[in-house]
Protein backbone atom coordinates (compact mmCIF):
# COMPACT_ATOMS: atom_id res chain seq x y z
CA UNK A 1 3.17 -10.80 16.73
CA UNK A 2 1.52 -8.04 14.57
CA UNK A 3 1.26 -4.91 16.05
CA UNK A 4 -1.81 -3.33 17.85
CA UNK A 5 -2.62 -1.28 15.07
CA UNK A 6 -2.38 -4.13 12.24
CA UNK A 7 -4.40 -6.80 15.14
CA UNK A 8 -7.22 -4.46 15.64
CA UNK A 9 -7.43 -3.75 11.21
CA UNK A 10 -7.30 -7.88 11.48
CA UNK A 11 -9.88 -8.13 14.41
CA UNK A 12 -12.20 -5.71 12.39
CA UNK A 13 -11.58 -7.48 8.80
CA UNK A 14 -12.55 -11.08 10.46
CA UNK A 15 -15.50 -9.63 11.41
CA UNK A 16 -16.67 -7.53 8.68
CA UNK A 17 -16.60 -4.02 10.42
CA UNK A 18 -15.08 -1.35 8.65
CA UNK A 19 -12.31 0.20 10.04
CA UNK A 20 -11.14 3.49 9.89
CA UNK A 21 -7.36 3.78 9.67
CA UNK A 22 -5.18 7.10 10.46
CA UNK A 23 -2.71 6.77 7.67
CA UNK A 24 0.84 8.69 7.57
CA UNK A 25 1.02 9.24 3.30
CA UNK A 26 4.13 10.89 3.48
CA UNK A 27 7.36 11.12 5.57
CA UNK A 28 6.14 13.81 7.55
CA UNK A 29 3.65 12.38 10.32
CA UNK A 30 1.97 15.81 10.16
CA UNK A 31 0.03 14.65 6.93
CA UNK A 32 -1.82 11.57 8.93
CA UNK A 33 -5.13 10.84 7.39
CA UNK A 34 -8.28 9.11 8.78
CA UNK A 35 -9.81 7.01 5.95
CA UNK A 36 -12.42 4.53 6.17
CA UNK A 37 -11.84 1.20 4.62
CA UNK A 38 -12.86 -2.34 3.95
CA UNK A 39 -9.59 -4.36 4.90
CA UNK A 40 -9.03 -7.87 2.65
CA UNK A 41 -5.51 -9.29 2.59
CA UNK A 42 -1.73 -8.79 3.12
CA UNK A 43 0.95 -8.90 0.44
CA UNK A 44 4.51 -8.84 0.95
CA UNK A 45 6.95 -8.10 -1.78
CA UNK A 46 10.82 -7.15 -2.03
CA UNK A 47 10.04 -3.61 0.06
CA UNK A 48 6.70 -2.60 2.41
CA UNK A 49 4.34 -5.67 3.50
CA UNK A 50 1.14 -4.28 2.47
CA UNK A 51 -2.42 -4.30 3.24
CA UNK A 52 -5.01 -4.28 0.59
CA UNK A 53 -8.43 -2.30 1.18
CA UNK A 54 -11.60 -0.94 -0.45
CA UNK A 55 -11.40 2.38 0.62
CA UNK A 56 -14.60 4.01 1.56
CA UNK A 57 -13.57 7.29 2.20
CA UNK A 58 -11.94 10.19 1.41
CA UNK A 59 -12.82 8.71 -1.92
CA UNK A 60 -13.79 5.07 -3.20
CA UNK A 61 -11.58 2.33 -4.79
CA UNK A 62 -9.22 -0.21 -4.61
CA UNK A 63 -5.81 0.83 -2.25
CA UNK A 64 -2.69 -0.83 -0.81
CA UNK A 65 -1.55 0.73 2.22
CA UNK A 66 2.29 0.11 3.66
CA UNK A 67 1.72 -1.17 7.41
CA UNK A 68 4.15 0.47 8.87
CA UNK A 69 2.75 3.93 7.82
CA UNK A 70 -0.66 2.87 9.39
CA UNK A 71 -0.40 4.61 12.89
CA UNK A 72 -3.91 3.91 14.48
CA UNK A 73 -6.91 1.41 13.51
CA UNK A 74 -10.26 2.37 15.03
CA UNK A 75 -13.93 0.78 14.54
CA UNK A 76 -15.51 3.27 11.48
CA UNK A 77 -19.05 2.08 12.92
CA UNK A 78 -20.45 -0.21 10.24
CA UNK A 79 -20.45 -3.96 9.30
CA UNK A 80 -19.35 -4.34 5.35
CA UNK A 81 -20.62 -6.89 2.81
CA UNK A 82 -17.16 -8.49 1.52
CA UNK A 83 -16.05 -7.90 -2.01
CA UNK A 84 -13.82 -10.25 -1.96
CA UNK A 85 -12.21 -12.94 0.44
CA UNK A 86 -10.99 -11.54 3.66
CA UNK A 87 -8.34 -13.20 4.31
CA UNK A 88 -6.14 -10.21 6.47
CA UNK A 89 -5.72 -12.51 9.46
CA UNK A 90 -5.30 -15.91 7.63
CA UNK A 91 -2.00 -13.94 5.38
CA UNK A 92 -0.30 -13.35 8.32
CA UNK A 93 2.48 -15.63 8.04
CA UNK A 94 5.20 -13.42 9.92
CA UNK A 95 8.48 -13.11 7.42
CA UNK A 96 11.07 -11.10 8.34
CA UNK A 97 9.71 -7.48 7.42
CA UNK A 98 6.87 -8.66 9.76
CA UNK A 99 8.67 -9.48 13.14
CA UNK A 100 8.78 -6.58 14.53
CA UNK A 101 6.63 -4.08 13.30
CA UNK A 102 7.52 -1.33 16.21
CA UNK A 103 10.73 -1.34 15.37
CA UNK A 104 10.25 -0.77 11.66
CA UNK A 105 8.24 2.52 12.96
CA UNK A 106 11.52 3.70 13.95
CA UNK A 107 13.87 2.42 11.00
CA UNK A 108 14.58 5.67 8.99
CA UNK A 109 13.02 4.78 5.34
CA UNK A 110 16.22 5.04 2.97
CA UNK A 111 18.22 2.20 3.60
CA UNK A 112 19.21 2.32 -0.24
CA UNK A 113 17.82 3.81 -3.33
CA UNK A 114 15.51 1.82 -4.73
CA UNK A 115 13.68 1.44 -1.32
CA UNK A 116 13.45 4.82 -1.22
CA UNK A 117 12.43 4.81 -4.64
CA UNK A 118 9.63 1.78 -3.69
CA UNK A 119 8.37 4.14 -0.63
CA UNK A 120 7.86 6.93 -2.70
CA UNK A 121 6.14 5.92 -5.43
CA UNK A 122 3.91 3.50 -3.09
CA UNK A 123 3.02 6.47 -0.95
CA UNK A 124 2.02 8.56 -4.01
CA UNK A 125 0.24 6.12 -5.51
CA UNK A 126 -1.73 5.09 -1.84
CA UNK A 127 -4.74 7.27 -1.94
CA UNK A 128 -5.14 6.34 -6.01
CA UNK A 129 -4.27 9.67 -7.10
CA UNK A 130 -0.42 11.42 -7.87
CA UNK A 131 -1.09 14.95 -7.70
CA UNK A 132 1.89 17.60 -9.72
CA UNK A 133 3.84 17.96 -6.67
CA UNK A 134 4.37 13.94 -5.69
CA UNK A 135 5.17 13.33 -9.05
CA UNK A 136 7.99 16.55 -9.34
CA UNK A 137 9.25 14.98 -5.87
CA UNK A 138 9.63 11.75 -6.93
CA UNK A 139 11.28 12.76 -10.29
CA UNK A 140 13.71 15.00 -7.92
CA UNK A 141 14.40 11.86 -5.81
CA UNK A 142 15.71 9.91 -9.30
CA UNK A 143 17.98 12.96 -10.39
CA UNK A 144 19.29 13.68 -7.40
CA UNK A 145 19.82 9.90 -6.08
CA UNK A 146 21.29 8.50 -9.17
CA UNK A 147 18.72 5.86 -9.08
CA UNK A 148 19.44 3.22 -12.38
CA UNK A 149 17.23 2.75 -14.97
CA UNK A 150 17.34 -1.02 -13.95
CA UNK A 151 16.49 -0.23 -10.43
CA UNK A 152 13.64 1.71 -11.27
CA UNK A 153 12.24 -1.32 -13.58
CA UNK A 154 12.85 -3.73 -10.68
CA UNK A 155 11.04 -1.36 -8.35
CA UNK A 156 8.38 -0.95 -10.98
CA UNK A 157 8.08 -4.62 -11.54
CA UNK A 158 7.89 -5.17 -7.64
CA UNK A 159 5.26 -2.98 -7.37
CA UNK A 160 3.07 -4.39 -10.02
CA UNK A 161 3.83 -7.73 -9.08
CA UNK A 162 2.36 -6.79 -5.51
CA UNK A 163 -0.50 -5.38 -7.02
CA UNK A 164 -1.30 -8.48 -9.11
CA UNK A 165 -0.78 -10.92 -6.41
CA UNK A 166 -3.44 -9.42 -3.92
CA UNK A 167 -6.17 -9.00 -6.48
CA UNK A 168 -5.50 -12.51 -8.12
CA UNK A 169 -5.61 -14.03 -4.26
CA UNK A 170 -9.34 -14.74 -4.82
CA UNK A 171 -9.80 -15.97 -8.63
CA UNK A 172 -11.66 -13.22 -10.06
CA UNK A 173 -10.57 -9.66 -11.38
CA UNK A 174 -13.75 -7.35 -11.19
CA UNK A 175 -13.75 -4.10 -12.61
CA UNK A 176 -12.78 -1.59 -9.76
CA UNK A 177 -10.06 -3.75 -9.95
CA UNK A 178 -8.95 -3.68 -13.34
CA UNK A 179 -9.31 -0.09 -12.81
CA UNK A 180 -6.64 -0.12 -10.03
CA UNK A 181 -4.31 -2.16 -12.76
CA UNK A 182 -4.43 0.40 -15.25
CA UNK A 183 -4.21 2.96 -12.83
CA UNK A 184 -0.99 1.95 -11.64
CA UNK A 185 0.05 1.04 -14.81
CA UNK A 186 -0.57 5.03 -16.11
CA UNK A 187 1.33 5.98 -12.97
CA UNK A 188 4.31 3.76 -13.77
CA UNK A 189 4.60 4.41 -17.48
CA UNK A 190 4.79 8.75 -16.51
CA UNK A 191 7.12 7.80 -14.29
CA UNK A 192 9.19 6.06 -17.06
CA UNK A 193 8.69 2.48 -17.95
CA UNK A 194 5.29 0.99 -17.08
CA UNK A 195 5.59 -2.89 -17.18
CA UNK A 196 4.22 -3.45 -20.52
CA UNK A 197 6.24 -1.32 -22.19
């Protein structure tokens, strides 16, 4: 069973209303941010199942969001004209990282390296931008963690692989979207192999 949270985004989504989301980007639940958004599909890869959204506001574009860092779903007070296929409640499929949602709330977020790694960089990346600081942290996090260059091209490769999957779920690439490809691809390549390298 999804939790309340992800049922009301997939209640909202079915019916075309935009929902604003409080969003926790980064470890700290002090930094949770309302954003207004335009909810479309799940993915689920090796780490975070994911929601991906047209994000209205704080600024426009193409977003995944990790569920579990989405910490309340409220009407934003519009209808939406779909982009793309919704398909947020038809995706939910319930695989293990989806069983219990709660209790991934409360599951500390470093079980090993690279899904530390994967949390990281997918919470930078969220809100489409990596300001100086995220990217200094995350290069901290692969000193000081030992991280392998081979874990860091599998977390890479998961991450683009996500990203693919969602925005080839409804047979067309348009051009925010191609955007968010070679955004992430920039991202991936600073942080030291990008998946076409």
């Amino acid at each position: 069973m999804p939790s309340a949270p992800m049922q009301t985004l997939i209640d909202l989504a079915s019916n075309n209303r935009v929902a604003r989301i409080h969003y926790r980007k980064t470890i700290s639940a002090a930094n949770d941010q309302p954003r207004l958004v335009e909810a479309y599909n799940l993915t689920v890869g090796q780490g975070d199942p994911m929601v991906r959204v047209y994000q209205l506001s704080p600024d426009e574009g193409w977003r995944f969001f990790m569920i579990r860092k989405i910490t309340q779903v409220d009407d934003g007070g519009s209808a939406f004209e779909p982009r793309a296929a919704v398909t947020l409640g038809d995706s939910i499929r319930e695989p293990k990282p989806l069983d219990n949602l709660e209790s991934l709330e409360e599951e500390p977020i470093e079980q090993d390296r690279s899904a530390h790694y994967q949390a990281l960089v997918g919470d930078a990346m969220a809100d489409g931008t990596v300001s100086p600081d995220e990217f200094q942290s995350i290069q901290q996090f692969i000193s000081a963690s030992g991280l392998t260059t081979s874990e860091m091209h599998f977390v890479h490769a998961t991450l683009f692989h996500q990203c693919l999957g969602a925005i080839l779920e409804d047979g067309r690439v348009d051009d925010h979207e191609c955007a968010q490809i070679q955004f992430l691809h920039r991202v991936l390549q600073v942080l030291g192999w990008g998946v076409v390298d």
